[in-house]
C-alpha atoms as a PDB file:
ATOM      1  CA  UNK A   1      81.314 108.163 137.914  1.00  0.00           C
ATOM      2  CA  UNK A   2      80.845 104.455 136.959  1.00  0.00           C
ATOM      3  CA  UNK A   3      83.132 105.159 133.527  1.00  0.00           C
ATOM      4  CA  UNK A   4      85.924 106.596 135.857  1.00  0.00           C
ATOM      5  CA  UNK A   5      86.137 103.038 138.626  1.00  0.00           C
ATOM      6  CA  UNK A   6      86.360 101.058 134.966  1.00  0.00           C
ATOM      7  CA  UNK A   7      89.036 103.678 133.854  1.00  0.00           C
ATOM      8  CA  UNK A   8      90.805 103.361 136.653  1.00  0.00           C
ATOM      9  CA  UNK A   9      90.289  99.479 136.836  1.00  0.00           C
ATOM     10  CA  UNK A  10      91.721  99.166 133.513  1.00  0.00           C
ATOM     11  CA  UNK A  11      94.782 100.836 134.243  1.00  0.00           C
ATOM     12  CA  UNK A  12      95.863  98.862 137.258  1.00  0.00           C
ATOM     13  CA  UNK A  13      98.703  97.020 137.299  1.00  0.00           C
ATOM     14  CA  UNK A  14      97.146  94.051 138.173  1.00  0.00           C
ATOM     15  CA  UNK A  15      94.788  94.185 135.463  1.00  0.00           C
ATOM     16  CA  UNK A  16      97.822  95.167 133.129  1.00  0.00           C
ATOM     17  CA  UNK A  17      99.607  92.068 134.438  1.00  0.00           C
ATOM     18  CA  UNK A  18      96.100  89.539 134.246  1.00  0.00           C
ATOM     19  CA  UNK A  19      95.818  91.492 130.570  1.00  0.00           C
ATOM     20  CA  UNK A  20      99.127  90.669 129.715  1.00  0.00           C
ATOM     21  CA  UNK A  21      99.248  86.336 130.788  1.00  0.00           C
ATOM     22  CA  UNK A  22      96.459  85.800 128.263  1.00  0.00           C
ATOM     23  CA  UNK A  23      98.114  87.425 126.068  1.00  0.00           C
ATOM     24  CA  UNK A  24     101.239  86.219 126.287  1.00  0.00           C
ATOM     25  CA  UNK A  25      99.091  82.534 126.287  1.00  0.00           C
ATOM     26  CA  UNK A  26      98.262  83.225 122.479  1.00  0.00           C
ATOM     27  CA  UNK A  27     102.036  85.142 121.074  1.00  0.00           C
ATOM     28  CA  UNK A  28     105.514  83.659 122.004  1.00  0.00           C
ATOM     29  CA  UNK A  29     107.800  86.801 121.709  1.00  0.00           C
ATOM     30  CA  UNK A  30     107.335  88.703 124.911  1.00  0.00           C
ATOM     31  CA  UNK A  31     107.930  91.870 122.585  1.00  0.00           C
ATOM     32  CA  UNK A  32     104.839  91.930 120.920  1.00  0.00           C
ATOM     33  CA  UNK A  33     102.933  90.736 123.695  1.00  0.00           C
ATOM     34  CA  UNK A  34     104.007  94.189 125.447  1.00  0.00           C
ATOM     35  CA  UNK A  35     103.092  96.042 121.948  1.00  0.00           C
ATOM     36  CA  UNK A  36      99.633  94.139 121.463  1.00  0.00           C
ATOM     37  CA  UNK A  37      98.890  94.782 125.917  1.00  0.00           C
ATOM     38  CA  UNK A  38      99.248  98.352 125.059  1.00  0.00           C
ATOM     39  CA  UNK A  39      96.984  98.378 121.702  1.00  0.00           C
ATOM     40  CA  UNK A  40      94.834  96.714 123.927  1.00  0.00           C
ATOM     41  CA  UNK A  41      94.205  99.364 126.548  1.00  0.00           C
ATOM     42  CA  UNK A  42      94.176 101.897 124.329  1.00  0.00           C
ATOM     43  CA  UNK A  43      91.230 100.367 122.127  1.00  0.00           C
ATOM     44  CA  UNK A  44      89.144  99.385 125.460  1.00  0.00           C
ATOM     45  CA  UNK A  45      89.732 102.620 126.841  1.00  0.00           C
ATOM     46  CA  UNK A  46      88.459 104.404 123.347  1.00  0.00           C
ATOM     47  CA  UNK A  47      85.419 101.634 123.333  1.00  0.00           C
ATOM     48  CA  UNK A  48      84.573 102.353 127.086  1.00  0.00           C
ATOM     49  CA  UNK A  49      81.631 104.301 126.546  1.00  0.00           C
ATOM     50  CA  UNK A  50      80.117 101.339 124.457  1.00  0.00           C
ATOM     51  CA  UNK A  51      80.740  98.759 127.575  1.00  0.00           C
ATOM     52  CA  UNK A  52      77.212  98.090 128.736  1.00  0.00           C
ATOM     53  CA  UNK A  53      78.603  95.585 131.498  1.00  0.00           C
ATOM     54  CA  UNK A  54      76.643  92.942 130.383  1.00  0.00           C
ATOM     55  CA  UNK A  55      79.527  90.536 130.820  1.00  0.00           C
ATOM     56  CA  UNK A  56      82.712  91.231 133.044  1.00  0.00           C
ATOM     57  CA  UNK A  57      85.045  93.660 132.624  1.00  0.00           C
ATOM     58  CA  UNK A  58      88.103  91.894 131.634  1.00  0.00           C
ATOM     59  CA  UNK A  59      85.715  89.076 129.603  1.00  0.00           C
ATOM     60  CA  UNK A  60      85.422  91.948 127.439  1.00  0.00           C
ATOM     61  CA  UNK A  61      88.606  93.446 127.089  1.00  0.00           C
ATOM     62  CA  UNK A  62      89.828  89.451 126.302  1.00  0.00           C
ATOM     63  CA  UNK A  63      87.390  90.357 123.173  1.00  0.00           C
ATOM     64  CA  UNK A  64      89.057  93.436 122.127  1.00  0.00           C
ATOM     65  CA  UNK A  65      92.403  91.555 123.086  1.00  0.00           C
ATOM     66  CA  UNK A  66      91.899  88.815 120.778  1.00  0.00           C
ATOM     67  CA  UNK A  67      91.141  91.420 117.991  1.00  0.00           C
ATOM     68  CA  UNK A  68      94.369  93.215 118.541  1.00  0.00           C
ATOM     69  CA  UNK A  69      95.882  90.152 118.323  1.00  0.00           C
ATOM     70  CA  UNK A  70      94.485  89.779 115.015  1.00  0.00           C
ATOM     71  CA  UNK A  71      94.860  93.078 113.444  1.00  0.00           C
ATOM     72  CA  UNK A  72      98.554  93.086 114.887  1.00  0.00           C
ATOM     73  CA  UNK A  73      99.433  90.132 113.076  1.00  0.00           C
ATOM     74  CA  UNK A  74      98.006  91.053 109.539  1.00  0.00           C
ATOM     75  CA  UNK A  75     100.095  93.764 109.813  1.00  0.00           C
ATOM     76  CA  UNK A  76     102.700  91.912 110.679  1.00  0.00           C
ATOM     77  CA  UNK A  77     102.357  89.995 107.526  1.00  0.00           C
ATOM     78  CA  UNK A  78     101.519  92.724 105.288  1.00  0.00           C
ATOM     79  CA  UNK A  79     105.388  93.894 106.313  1.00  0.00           C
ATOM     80  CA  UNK A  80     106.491  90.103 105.098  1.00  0.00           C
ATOM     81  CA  UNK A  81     105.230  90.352 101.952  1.00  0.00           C
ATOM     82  CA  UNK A  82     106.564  93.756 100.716  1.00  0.00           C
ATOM     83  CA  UNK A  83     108.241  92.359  98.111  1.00  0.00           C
ATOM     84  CA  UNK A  84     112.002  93.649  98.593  1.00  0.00           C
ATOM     85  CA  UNK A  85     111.891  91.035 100.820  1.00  0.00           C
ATOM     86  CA  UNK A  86     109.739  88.405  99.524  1.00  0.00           C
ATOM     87  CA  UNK A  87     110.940  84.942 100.222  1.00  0.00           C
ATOM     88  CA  UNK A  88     107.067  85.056 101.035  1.00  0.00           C
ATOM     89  CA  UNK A  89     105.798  81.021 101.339  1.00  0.00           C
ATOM     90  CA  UNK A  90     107.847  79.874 103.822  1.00  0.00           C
ATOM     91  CA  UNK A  91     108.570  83.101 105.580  1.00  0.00           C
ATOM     92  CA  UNK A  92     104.795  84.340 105.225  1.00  0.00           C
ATOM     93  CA  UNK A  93     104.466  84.126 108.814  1.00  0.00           C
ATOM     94  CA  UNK A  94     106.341  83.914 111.613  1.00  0.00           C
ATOM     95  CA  UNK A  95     106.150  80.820 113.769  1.00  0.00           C
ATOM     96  CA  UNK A  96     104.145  82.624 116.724  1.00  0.00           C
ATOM     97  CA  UNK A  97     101.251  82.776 114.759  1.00  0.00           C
ATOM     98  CA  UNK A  98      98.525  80.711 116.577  1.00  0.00           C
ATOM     99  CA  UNK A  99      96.208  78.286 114.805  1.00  0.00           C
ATOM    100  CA  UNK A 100      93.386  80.893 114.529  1.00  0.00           C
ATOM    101  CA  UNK A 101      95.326  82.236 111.619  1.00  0.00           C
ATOM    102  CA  UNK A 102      96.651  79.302 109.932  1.00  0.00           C
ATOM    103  CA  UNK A 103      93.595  79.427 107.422  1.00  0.00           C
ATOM    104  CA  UNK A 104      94.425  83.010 106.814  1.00  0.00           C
ATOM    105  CA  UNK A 105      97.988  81.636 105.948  1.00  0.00           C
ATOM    106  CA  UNK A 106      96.547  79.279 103.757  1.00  0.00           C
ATOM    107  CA  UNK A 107      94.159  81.652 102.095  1.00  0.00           C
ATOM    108  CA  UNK A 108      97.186  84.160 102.067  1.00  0.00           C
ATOM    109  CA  UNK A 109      99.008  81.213  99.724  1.00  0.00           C
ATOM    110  CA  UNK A 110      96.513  80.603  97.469  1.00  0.00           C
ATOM    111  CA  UNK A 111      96.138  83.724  96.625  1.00  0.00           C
ATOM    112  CA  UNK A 112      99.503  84.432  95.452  1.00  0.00           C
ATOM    113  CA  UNK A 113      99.411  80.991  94.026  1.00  0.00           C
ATOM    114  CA  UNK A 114      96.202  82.454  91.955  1.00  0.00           C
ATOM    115  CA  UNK A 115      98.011  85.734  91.161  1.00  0.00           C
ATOM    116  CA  UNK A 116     101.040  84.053  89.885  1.00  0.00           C
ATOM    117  CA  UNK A 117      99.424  82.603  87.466  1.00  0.00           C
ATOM    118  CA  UNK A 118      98.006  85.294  86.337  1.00  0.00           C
ATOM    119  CA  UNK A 119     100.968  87.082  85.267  1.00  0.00           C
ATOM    120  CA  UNK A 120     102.760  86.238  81.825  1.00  0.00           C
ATOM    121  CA  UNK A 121     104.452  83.602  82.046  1.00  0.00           C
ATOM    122  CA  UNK A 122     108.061  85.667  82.258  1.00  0.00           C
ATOM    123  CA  UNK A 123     107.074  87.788  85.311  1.00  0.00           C
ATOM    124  CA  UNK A 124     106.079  84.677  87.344  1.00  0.00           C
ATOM    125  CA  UNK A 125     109.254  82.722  86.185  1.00  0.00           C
ATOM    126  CA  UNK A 126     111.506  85.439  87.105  1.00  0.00           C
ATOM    127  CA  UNK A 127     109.959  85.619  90.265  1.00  0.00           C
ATOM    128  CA  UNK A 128     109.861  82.624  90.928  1.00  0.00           C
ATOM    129  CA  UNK A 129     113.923  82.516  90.508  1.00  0.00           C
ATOM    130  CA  UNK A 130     114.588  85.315  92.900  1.00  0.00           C
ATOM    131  CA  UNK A 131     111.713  84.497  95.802  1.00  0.00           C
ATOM    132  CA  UNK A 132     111.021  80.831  96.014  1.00  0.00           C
ATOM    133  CA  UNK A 133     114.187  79.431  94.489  1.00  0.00           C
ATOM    134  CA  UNK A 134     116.341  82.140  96.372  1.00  0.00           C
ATOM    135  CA  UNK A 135     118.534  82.839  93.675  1.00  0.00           C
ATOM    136  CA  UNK A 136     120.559  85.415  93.282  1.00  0.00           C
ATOM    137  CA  UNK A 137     120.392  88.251  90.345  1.00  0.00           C
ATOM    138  CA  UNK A 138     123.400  86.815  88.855  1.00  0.00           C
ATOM    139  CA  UNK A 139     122.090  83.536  88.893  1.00  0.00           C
ATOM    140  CA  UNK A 140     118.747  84.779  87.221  1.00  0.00           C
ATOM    141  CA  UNK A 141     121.218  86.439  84.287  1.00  0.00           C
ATOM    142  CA  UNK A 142     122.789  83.053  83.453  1.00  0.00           C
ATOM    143  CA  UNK A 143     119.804  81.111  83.578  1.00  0.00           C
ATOM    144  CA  UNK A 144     117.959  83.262  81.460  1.00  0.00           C
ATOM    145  CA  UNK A 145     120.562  84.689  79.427  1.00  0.00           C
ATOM    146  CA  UNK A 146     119.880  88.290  80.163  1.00  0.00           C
ATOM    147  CA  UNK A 147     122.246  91.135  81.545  1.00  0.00           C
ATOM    148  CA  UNK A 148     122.111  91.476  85.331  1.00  0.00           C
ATOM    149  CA  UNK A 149     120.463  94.908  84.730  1.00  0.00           C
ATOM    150  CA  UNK A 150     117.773  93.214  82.493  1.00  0.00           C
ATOM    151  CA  UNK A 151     117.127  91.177  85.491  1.00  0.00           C
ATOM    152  CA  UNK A 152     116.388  94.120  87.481  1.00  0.00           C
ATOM    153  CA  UNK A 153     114.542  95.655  85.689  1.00  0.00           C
ATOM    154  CA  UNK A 154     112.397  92.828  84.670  1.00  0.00           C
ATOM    155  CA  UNK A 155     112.298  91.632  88.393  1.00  0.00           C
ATOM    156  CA  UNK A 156     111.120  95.443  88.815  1.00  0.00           C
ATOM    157  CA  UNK A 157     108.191  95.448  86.503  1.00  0.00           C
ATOM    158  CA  UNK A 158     107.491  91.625  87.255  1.00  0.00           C
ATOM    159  CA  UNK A 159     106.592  93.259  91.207  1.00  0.00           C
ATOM    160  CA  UNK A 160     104.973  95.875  89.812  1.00  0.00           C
ATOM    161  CA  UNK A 161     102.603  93.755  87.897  1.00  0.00           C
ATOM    162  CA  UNK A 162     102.069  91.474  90.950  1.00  0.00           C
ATOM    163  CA  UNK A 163     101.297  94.137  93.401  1.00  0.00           C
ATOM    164  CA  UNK A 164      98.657  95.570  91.018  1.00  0.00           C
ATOM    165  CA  UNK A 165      97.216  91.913  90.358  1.00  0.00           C
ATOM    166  CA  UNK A 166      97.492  90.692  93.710  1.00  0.00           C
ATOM    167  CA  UNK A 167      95.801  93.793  95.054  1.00  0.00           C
ATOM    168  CA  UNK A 168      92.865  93.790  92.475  1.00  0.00           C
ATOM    169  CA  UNK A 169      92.128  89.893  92.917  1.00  0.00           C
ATOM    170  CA  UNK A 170      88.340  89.746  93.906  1.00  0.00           C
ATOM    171  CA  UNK A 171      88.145  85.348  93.600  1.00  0.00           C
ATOM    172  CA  UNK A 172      89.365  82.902  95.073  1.00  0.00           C
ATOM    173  CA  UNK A 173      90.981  79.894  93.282  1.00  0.00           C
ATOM    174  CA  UNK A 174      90.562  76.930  96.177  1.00  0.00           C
ATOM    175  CA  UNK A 175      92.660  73.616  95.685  1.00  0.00           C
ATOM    176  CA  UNK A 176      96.030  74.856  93.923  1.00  0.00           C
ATOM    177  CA  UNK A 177      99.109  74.146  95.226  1.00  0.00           C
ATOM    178  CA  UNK A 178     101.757  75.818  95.335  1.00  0.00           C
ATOM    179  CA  UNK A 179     103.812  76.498  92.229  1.00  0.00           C
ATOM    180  CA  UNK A 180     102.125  73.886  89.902  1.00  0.00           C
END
């Protein structure tokens, strides 16, 4: 009977609307804040039966909050840095990101600092051309002599080997900037 008050305390509007102001305290765009409220409940509602009340109600739904907030947000980024649409240092997240995950940003860098280098030397130039430079496949041709088509396909197999580097890196290569 105790589970059901909770159940029903959770789902109040004015614990939705408490819920959703410290939210909205920690992500600008009111959009998200509705999509990480709801992630919210649904997680606190599936860890109910581990709530041992030991603290207060919503003190520990702030906890699961600040997780979704989290876990929202690497997804978020994962999306950015597909890489048909990689203009990935700058962009690599968006500016609502609070400071908790501005050494994930920076981590997030390095590491594609690290895996850059660790391609030959023609996969992270081409890249290089087309994601941080911003040029366009044309551009790449004349600047590297090559037919647009050998651009795409070398820009294809150049994010191929990335993917498979980036994905397999198991260091972590501390004070390297970006693009030496």
């Amino acid at each position: 009977m105790r589970k059901n008050g909770l159940v029903n305390q959770i789902l109040s509007p004015g614990f939705r609307q408490r819920l959703t102001r410290f939210i909205s305290q920690k992500v600008a765009d009111p959009m998200d804040v509705d999509e990480i409220v709801q992630d919210t409940l649904v997680s606190a509602l599936d860890s109910l039966p581990g709530f041992k009340g030991q603290s207060q109600l919503f003190t520990w739904i702030c906890g699961i909050a600040r997780h979704e907030i989290l876990d929202f947000y690497r997804r978020k980024k994962i999306k950015q840095i597909v890489f048909s649409k990689l203009p990935f240092l700058e962009n690599l997240v968006s500016e609502a990101l609070g400071p908790e995950l501005a050494l994930q940003e920076l981590e997030t860098k390095i590491k594609i600092v690290a895996t850059l280098k660790h391609l030959s030397e023609g996969y992270a130039q081409i890249l290089r051309l087309k994601y941080v430079e911003g040029r366009s496949m044309a551009e790449i041709a004349e600047k590297l002599d090559l037919t647009i088509k050998a651009v795409e396909s070398r820009l294809t197999r150049a994010r191929l080997a990335f993917q498979k580097v980036y994905a397999n890196q198991g260091y972590r290569q501390i004070g390297t900037t970006a693009f030496d």
